[in-house]
N, C-alpha and C. Protein backbone atom coordinates (compact mmCIF):
# COMPACT_ATOMS: atom_id res chain seq x y z
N UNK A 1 149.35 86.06 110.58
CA UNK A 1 147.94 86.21 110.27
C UNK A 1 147.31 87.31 111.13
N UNK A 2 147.37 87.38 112.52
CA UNK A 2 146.97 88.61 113.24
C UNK A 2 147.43 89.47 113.16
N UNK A 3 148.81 89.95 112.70
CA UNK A 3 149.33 91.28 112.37
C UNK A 3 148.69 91.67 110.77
N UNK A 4 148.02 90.53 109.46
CA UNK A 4 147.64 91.17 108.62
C UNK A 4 146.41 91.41 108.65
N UNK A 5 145.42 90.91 110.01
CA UNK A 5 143.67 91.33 110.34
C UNK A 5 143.84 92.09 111.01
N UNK A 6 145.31 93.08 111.65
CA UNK A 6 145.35 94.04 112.62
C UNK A 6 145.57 95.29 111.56
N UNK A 7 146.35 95.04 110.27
CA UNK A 7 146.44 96.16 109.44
C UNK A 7 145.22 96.41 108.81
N UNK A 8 144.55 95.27 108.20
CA UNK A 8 143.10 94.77 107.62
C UNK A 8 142.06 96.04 108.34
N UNK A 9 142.01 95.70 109.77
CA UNK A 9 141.11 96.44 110.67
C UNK A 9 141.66 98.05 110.67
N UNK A 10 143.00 98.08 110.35
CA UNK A 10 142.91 99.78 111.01
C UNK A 10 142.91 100.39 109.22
N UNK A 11 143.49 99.42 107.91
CA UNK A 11 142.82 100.34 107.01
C UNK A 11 141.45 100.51 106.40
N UNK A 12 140.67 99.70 107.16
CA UNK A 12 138.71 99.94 107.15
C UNK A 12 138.48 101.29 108.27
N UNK A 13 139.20 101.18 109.21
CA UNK A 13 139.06 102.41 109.97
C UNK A 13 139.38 103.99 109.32
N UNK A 14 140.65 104.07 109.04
CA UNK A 14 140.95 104.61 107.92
C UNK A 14 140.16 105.54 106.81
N UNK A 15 139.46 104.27 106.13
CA UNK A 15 138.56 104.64 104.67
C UNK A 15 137.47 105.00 105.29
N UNK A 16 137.00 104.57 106.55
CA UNK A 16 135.32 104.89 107.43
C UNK A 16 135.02 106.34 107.85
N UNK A 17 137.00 106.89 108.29
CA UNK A 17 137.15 107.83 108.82
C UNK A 17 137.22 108.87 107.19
N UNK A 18 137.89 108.71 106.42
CA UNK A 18 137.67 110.00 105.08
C UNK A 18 136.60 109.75 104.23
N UNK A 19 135.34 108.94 104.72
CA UNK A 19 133.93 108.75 104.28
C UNK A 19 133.23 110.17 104.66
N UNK A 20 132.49 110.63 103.91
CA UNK A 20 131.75 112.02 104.32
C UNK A 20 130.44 111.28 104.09
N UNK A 21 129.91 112.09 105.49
CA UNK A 21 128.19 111.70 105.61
C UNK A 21 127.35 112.35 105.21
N UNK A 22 126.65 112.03 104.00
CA UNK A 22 125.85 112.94 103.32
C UNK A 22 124.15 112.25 103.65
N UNK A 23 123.31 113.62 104.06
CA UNK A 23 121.99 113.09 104.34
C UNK A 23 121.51 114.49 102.89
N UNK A 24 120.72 113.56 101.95
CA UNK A 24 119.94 114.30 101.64
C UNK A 24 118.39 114.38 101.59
N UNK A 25 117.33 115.39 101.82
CA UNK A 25 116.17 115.01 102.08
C UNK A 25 115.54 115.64 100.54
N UNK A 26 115.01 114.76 100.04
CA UNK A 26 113.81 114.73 98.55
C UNK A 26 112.73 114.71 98.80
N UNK A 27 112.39 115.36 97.50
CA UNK A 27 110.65 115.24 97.13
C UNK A 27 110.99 114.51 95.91
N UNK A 28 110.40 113.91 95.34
CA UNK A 28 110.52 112.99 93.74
C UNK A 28 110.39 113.88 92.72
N UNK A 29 109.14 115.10 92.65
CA UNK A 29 108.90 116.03 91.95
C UNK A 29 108.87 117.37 91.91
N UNK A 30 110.13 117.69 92.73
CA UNK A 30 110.82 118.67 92.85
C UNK A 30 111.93 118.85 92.12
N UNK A 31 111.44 119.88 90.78
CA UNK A 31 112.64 119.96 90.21
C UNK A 31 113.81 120.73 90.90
N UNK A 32 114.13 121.60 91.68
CA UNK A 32 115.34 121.65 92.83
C UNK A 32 115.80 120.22 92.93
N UNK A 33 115.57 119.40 93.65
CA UNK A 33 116.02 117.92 93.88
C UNK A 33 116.52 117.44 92.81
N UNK A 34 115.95 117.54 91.79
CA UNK A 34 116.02 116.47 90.39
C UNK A 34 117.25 117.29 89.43
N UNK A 35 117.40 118.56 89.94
CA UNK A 35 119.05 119.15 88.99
C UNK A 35 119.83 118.52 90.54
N UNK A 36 119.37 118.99 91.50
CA UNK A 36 120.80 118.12 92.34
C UNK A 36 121.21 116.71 92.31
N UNK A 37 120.38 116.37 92.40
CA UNK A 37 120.82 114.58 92.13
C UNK A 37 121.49 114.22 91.14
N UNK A 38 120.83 114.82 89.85
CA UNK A 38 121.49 114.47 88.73
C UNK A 38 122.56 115.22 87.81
N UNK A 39 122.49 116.64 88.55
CA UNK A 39 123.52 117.87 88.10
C UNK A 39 124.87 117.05 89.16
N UNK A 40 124.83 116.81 90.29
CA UNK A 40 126.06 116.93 91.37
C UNK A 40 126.44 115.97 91.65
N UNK A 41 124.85 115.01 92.93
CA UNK A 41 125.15 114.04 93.76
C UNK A 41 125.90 112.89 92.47
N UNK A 42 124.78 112.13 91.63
CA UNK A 42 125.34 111.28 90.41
C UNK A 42 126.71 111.31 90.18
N UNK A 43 127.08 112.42 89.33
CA UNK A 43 128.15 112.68 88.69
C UNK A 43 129.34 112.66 89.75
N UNK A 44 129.36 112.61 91.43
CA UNK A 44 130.43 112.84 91.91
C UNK A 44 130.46 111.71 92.54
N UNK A 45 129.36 110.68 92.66
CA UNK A 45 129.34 109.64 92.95
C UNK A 45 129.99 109.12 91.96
N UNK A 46 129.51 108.96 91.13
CA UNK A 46 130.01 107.90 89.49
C UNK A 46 132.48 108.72 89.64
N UNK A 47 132.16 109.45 89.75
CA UNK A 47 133.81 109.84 89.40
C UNK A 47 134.49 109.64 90.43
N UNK A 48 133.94 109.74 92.05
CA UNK A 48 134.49 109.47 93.29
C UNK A 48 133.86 108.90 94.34
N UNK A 49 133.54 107.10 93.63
CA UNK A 49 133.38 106.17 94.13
C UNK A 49 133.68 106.31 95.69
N UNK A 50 132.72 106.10 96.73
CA UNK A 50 133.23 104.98 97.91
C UNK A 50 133.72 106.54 98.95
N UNK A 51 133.14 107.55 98.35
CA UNK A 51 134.04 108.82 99.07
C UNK A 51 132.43 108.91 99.87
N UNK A 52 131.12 109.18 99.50
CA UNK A 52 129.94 109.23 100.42
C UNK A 52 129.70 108.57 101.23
N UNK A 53 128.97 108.47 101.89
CA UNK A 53 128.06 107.53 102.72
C UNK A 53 126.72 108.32 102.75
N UNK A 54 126.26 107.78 101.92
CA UNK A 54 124.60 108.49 101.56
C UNK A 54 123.19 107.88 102.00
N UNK A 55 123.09 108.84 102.34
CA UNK A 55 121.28 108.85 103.13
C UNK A 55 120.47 109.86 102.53
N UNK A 56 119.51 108.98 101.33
CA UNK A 56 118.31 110.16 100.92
C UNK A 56 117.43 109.61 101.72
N UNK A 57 116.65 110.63 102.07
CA UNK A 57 115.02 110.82 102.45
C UNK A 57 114.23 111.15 101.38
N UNK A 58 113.53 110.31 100.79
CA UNK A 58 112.01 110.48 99.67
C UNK A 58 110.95 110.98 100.31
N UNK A 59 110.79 112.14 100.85
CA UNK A 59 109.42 112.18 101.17
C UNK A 59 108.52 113.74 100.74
N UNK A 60 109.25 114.70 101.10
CA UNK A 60 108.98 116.65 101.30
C UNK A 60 108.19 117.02 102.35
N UNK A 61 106.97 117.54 101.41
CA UNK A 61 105.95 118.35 102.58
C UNK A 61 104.91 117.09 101.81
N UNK A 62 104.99 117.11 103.05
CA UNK A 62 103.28 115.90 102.99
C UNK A 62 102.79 115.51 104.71
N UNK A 63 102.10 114.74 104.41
CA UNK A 63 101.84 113.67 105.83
C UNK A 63 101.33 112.41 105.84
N UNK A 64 101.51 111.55 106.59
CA UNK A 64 100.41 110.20 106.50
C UNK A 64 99.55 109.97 107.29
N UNK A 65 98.94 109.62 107.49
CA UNK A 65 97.90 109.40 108.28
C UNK A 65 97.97 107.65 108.45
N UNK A 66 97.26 107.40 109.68
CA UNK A 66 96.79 105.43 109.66
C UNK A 66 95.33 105.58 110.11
N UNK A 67 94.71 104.81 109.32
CA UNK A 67 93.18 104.49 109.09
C UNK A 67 92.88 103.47 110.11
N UNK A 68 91.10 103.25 110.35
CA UNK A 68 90.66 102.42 111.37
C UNK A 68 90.78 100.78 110.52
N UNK A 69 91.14 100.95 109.58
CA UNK A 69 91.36 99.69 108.64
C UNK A 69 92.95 99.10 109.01
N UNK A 70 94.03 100.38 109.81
CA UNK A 70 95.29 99.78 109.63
C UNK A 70 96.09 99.82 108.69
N UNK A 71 95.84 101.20 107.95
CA UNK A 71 96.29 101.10 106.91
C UNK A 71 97.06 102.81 106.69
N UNK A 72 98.32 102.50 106.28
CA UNK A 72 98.66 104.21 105.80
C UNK A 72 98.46 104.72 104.59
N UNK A 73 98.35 106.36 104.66
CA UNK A 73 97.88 106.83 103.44
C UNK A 73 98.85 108.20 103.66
N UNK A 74 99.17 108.56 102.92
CA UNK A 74 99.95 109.76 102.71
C UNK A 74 99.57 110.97 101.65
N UNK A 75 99.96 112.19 101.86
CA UNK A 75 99.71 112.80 100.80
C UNK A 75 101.02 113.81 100.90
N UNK A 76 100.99 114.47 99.74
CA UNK A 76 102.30 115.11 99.13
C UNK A 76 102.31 116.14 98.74
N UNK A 77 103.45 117.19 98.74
CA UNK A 77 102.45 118.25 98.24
C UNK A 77 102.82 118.69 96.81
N UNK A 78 103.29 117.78 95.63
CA UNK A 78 103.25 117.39 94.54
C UNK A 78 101.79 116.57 93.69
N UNK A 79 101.43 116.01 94.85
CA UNK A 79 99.70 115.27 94.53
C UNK A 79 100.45 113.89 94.55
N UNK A 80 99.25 112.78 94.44
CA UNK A 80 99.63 111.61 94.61
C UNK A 80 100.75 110.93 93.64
N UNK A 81 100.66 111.70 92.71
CA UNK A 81 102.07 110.72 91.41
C UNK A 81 103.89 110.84 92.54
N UNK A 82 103.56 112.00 93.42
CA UNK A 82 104.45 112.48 93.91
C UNK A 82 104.99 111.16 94.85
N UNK A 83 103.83 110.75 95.53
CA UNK A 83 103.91 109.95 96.36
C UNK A 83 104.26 108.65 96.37
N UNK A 84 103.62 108.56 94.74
CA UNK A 84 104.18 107.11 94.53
C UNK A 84 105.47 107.11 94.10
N UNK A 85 106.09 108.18 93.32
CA UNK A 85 107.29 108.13 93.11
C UNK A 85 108.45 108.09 94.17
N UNK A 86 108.10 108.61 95.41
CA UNK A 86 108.90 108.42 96.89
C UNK A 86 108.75 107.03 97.04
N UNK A 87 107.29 106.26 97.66
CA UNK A 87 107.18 104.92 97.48
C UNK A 87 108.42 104.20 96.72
N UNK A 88 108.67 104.10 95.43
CA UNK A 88 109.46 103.55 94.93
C UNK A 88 110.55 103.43 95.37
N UNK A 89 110.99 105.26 94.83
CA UNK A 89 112.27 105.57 95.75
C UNK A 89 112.54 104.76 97.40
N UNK A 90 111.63 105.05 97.98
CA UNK A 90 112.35 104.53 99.54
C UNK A 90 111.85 102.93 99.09
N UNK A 91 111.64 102.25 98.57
CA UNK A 91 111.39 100.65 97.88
C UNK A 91 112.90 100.30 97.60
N UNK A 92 113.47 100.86 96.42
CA UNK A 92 114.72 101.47 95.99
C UNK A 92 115.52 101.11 97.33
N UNK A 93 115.42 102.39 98.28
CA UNK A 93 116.68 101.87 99.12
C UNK A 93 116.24 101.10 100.25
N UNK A 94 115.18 100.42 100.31
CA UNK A 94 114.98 99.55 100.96
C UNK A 94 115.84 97.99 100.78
N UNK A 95 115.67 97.66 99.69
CA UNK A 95 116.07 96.61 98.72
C UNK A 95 117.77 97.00 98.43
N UNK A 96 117.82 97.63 98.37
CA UNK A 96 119.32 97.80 97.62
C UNK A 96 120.06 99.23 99.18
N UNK A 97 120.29 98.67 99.76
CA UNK A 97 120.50 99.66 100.75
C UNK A 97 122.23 100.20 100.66
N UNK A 98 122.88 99.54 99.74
CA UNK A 98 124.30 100.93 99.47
C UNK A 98 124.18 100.50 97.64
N UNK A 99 123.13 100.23 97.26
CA UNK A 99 123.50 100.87 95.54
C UNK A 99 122.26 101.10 95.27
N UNK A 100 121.30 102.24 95.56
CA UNK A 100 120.74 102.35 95.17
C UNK A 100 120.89 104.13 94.60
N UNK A 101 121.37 104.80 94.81
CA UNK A 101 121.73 105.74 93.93
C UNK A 101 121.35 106.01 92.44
N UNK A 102 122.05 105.11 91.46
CA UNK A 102 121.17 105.01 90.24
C UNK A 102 119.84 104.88 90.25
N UNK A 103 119.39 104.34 90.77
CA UNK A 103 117.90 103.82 90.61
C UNK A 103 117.01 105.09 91.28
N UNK A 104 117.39 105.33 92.03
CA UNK A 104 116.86 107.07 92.76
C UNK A 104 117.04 107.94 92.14
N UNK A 105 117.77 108.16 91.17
CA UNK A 105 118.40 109.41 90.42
C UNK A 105 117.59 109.22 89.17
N UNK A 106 117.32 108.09 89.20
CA UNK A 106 116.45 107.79 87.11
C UNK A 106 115.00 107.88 87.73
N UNK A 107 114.27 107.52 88.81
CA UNK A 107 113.14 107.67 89.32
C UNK A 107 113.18 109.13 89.42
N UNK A 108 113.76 109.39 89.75
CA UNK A 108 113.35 111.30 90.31
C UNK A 108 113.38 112.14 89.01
N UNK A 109 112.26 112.88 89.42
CA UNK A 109 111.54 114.01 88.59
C UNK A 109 110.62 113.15 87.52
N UNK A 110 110.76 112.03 87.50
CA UNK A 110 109.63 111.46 86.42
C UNK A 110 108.21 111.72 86.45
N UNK A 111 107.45 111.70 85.58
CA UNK A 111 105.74 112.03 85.38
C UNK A 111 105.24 111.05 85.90
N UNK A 112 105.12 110.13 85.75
CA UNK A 112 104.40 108.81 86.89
C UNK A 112 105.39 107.57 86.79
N UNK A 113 104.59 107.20 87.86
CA UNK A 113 104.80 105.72 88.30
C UNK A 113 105.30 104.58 87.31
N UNK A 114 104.33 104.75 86.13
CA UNK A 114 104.01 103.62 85.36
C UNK A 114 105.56 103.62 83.74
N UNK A 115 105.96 104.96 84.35
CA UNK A 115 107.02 106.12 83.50
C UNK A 115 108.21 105.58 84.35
N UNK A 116 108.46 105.54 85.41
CA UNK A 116 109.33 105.23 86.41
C UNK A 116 109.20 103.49 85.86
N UNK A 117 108.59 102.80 86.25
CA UNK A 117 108.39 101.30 86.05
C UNK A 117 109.08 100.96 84.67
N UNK A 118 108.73 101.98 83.34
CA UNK A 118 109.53 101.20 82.39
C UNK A 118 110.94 101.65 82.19
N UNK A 119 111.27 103.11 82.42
CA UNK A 119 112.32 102.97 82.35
C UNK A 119 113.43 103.14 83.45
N UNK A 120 113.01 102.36 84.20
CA UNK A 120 114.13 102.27 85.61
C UNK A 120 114.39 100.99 85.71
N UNK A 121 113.51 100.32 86.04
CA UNK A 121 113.60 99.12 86.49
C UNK A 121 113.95 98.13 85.26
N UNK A 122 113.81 98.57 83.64
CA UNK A 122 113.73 97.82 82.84
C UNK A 122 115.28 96.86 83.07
N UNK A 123 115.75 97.03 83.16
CA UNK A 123 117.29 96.76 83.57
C UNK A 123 117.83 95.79 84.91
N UNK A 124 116.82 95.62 85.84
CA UNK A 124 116.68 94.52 86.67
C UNK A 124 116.13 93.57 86.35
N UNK A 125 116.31 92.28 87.16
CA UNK A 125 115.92 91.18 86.88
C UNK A 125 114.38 90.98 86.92
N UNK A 126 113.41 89.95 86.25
CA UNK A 126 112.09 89.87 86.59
C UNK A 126 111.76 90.25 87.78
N UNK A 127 112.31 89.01 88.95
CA UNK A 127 112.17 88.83 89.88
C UNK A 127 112.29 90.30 90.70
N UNK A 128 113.26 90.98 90.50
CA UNK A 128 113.50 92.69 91.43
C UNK A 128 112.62 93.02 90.91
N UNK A 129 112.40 93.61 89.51
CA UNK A 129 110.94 94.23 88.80
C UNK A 129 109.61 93.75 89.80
N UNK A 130 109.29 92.31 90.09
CA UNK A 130 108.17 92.67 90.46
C UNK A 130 108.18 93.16 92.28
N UNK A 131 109.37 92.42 92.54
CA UNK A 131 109.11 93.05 94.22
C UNK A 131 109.55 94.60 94.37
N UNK A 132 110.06 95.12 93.47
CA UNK A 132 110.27 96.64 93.46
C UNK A 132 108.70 96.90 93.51
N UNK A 133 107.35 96.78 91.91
CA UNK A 133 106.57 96.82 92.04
C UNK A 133 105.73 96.81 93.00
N UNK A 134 105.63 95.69 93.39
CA UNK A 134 104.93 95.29 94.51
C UNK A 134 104.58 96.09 95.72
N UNK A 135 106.29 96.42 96.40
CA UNK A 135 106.30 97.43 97.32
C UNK A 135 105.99 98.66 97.09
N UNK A 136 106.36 99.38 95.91
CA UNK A 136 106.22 100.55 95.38
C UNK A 136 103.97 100.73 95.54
N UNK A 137 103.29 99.54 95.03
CA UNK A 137 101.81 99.70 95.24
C UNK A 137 101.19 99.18 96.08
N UNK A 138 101.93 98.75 97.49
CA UNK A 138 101.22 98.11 98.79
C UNK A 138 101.53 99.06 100.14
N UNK A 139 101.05 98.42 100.72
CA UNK A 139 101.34 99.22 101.79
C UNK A 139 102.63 99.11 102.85
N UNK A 140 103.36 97.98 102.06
CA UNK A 140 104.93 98.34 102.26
C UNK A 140 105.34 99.88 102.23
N UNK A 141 105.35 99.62 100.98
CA UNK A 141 105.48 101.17 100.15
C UNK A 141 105.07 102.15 100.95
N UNK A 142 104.07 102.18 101.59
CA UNK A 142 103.53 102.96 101.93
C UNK A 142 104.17 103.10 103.76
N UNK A 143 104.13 102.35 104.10
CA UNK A 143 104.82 102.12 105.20
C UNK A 143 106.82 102.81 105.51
N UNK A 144 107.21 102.45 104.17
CA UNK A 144 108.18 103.25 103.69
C UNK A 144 108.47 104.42 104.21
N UNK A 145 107.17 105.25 102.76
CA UNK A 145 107.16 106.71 103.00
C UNK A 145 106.94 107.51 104.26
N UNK A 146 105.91 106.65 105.05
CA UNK A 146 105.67 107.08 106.62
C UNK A 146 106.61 107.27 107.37
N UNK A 147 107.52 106.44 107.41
CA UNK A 147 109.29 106.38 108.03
C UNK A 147 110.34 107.44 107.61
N UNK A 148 109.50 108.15 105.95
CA UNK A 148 110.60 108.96 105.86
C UNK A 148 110.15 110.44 106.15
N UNK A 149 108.58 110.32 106.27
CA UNK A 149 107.71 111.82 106.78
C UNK A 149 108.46 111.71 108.08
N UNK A 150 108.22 110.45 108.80
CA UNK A 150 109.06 110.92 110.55
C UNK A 150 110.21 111.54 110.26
N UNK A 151 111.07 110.79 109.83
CA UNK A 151 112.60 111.23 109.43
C UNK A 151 112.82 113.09 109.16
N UNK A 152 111.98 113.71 108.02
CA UNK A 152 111.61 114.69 107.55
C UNK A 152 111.06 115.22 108.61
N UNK A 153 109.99 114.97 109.16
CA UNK A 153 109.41 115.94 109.85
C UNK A 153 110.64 116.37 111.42
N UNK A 154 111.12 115.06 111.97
CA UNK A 154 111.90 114.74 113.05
C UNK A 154 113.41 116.15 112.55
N UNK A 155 113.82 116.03 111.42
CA UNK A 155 114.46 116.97 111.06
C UNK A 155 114.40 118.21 110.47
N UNK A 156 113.09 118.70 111.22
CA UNK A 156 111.86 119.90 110.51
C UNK A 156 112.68 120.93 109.81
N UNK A 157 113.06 119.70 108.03
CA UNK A 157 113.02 120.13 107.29
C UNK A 157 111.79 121.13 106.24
N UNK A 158 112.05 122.71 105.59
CA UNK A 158 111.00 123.10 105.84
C UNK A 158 111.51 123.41 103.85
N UNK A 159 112.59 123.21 103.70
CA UNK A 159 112.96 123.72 102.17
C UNK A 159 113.14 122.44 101.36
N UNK A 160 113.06 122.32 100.12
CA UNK A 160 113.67 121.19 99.38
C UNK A 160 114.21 121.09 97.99
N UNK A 161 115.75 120.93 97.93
CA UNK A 161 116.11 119.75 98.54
C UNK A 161 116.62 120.43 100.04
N UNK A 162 117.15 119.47 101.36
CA UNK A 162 118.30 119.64 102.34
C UNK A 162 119.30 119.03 102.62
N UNK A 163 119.96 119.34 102.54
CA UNK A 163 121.44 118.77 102.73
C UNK A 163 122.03 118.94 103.83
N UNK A 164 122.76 117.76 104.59
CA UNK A 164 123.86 117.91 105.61
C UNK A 164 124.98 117.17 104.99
N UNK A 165 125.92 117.62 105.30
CA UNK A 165 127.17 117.03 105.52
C UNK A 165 128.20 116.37 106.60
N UNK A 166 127.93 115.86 106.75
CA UNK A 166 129.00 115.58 108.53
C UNK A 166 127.60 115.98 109.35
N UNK A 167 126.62 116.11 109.46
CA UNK A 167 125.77 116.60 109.99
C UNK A 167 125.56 117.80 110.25
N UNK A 168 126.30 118.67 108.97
CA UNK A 168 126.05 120.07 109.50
C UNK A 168 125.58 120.57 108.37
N UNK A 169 124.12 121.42 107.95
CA UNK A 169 123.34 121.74 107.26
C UNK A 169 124.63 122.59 106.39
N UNK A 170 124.27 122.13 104.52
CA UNK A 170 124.96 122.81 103.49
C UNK A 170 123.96 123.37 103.24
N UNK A 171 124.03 124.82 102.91
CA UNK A 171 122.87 125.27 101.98
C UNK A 171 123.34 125.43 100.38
N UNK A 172 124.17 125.16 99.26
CA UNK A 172 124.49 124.53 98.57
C UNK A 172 124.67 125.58 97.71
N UNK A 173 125.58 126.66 98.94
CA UNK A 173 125.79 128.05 97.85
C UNK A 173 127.18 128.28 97.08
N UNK A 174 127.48 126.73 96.76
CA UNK A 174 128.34 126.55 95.73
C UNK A 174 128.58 125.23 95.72
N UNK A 175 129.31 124.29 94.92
CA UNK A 175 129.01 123.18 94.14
C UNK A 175 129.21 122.17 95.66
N UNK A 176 128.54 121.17 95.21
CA UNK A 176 128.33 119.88 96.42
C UNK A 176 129.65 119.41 96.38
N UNK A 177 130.41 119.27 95.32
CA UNK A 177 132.07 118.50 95.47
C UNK A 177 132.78 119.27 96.20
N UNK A 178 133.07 120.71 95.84
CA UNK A 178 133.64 121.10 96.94
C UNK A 178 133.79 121.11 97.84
N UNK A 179 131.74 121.18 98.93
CA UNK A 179 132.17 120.92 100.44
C UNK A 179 132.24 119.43 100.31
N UNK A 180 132.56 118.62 98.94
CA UNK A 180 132.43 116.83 99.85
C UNK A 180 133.71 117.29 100.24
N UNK A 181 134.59 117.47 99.56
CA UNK A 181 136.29 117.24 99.09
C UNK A 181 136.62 118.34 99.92
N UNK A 182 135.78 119.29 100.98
CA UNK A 182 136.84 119.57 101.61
C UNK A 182 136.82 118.76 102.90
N UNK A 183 135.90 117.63 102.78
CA UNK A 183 136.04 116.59 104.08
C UNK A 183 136.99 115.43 104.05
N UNK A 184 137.21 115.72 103.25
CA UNK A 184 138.15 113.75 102.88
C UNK A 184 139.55 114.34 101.94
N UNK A 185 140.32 113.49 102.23
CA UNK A 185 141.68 113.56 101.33
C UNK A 185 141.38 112.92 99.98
N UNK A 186 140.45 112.45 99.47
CA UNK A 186 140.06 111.15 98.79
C UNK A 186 140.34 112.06 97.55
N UNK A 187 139.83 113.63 97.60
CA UNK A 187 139.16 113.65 95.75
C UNK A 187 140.73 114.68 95.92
């Protein structure tokens, strides 16, 4: 039994080690973002499962502010539909923190909120539908996006989309599979 939780342990080490660390930083309504996600990140996710380890940031150029009420408010520099669509998004991987991919990829680039609500979520259960909701129009949500302006700003990202890999900035002057696959034996 301890020699098969000793193989157990070193082939999780293994798969941890030909995992590539992908950070990407979004705006929701940035079409740049919205062909990468759904031109690259998607499609190489969906064909080479379990090879990422992905970190989006929903936020761009914006800021939040906190009010004498206690309350955050953000702005975007898409305008507010922008904002709520991040809201979601970081709702998204709040809730679902290693599958949320699909659900980020069908939210992004949408016209509003209420556009996002029917056809994203239609496909979850009541119960996710409304606490997705919920967070997406409270100040969860909002609390969210504030975490990902730090994040963004903390990594004074100034273009969008940005990409690292292994932590070393891609500027994405040729296809995203290539530099995944030249990190891992996997693809």
């Amino acid at each position: 039994m301890l020699i098969y939780l000793l193989l157990l342990a070193g082939l999780q080490l293994a798969v941890n080690a030909q995992q590539v660390n992908v950070t990407i930083f979004t705006e929701s309504q940035c079409p740049y973002c919205t062909k990468l996600l759904r031109e690259q990140i998607w499609p190489f996710y969906v064909t080479k499962p379990g090879i990422m380890n992905l970190q989006i940031v929903a936020f761009g150029k914006g800021d939040c502010v906190y009010d004498a009420n206690r309350n955050f408010h953000c702005s975007c520099m898409h305008g507010q539909t922008e904002c709520d669509l991040n809201r979601l998004q970081n709702c998204a991987m709040s809730y679902f923190p290693r599958r949320h991919l699909g659900l980020v990829t069908c939210i992004q680039g949408l016209k509003t909120l209420r556009e996002a609500f029917s056809r994203c979520l239609s496909r979850l259960s009541a119960r996710t539908q409304r606490k997705l909701i919920e967070c997406a129009t409270t100040q969860t949500g909002e609390l969210l996006n504030y975490y990902s302006m730090v994040n963004t700003h903390r990594a004074g990202v100034k273009l969008w989309p940005t990409m690292y890999v292994n932590g070393v900035f891609f500027d994405r002057s040729y296809p995203v599979e290539q530099k995944l696959c030249e990190t891992t034996n996997w693809c």
